[in-house]
N, C-alpha and C. Protein backbone atom coordinates (compact mmCIF):
# COMPACT_ATOMS: atom_id res chain seq x y z
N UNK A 1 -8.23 -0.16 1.40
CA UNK A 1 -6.93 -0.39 0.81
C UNK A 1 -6.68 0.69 -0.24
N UNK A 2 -5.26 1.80 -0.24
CA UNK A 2 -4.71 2.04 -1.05
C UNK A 2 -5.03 1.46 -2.43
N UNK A 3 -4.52 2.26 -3.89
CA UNK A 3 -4.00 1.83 -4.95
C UNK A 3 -2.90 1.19 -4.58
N UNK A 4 -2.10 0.26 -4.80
CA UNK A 4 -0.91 -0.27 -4.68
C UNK A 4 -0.98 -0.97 -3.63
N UNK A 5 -1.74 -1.05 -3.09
CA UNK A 5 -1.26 -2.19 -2.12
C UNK A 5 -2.08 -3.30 -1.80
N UNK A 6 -0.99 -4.29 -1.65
CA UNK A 6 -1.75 -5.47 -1.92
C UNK A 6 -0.74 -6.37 -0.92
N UNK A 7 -1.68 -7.66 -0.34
CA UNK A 7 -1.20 -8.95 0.60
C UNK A 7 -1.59 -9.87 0.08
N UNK A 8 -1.10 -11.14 0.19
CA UNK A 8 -1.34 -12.07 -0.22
C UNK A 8 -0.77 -13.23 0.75
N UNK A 9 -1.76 -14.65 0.22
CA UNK A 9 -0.87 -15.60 1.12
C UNK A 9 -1.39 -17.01 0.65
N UNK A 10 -0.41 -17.86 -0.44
CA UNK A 10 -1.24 -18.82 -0.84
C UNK A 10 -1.29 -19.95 -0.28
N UNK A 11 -2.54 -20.59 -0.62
CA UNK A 11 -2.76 -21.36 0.12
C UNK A 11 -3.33 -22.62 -0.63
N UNK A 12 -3.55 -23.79 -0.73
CA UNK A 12 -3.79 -24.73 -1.61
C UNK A 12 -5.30 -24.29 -1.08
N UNK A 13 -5.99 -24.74 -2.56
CA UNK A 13 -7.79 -25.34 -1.32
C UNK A 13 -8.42 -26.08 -0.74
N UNK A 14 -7.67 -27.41 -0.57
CA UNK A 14 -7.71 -28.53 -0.02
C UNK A 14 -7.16 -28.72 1.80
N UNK A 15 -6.32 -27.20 1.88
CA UNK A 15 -5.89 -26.24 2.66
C UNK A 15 -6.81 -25.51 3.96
N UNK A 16 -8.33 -26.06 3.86
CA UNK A 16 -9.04 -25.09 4.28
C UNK A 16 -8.77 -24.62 6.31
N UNK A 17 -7.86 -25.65 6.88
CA UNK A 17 -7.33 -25.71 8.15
C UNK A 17 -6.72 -24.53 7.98
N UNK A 18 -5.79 -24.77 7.32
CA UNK A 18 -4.58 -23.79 7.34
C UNK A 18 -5.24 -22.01 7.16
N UNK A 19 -5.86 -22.26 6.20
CA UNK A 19 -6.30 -20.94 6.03
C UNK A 19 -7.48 -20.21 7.11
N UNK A 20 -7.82 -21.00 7.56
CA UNK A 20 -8.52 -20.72 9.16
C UNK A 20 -7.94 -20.22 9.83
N UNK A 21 -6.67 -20.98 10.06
CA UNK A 21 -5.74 -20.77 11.20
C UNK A 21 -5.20 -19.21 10.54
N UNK A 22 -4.16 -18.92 9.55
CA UNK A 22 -4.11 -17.71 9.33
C UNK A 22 -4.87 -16.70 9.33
N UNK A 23 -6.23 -16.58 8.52
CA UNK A 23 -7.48 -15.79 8.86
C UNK A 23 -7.62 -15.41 10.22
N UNK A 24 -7.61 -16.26 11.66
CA UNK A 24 -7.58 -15.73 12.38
C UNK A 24 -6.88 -15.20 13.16
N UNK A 25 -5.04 -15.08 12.78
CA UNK A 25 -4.33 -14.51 12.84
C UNK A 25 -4.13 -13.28 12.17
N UNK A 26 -4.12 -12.94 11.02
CA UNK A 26 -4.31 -11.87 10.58
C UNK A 26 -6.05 -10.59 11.25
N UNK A 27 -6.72 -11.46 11.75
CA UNK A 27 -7.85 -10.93 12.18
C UNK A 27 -7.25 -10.35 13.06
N UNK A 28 -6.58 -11.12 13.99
CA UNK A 28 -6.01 -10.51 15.60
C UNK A 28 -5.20 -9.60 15.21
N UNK A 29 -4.43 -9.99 14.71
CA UNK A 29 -3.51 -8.18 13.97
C UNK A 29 -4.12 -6.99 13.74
N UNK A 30 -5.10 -7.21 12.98
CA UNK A 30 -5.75 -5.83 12.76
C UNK A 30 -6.10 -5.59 14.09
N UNK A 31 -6.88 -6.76 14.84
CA UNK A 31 -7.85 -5.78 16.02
C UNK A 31 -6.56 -5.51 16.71
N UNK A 32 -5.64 -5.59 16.80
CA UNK A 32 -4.52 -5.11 18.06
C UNK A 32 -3.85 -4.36 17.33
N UNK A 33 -4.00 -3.48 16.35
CA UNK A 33 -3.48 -2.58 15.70
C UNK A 33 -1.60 -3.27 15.26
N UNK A 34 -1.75 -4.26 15.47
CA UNK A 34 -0.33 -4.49 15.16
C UNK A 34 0.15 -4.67 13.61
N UNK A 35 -0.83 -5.17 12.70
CA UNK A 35 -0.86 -4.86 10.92
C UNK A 35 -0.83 -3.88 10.97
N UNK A 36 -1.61 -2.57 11.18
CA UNK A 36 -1.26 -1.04 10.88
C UNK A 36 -0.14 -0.79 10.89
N UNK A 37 0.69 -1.22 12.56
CA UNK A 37 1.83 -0.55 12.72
C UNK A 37 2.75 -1.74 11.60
N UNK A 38 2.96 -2.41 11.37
CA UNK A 38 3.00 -3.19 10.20
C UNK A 38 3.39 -2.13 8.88
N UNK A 39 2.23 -1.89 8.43
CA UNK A 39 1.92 -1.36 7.11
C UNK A 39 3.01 -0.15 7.28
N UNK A 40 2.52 0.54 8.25
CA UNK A 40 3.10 2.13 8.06
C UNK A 40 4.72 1.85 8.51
N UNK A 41 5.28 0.91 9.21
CA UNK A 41 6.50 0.75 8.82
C UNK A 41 7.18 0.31 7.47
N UNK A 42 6.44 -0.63 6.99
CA UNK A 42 6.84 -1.21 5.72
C UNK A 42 7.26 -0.04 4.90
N UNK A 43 6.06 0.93 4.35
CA UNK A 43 6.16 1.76 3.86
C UNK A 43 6.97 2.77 3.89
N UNK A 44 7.65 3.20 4.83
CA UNK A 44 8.44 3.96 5.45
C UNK A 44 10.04 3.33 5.08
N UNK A 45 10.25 2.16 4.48
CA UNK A 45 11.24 1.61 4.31
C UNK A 45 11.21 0.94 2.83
N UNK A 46 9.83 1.45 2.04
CA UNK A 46 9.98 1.36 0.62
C UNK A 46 9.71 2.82 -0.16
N UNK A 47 9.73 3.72 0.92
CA UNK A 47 9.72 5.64 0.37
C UNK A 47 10.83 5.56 -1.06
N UNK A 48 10.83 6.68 -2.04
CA UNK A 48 11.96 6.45 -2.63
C UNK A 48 12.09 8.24 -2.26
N UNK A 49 13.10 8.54 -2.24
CA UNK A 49 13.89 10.04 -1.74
C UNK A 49 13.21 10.57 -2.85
N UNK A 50 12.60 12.12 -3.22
CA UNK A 50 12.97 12.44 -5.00
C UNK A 50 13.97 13.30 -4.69
């Protein structure tokens, strides 16, 4: 990870289903490169011109 960048996703801790279930969604993202292409769009649409 970059300086600056940061994800998040809250979750109670009593929560621990839920956060399974996301964990292994976000897992599958990375392995299918689909968070990358993710990221590098995001970024591309928070550029500032100088």
């Amino acid at each position: 990870m970059k300086d600056g960048e940061a994800n998040a996703v809250a979750i109670k801790k009593e929560q621990s289903d839920l956060k399974a279930v996301v964990d292994k969604v976000i897992q599958k993202l990375k392995d299918d490169g689909t968070y990358q292409t993710y990221l590098e769009k995001a970024a591309k649409l928070t550029e500032v011109e100088q």
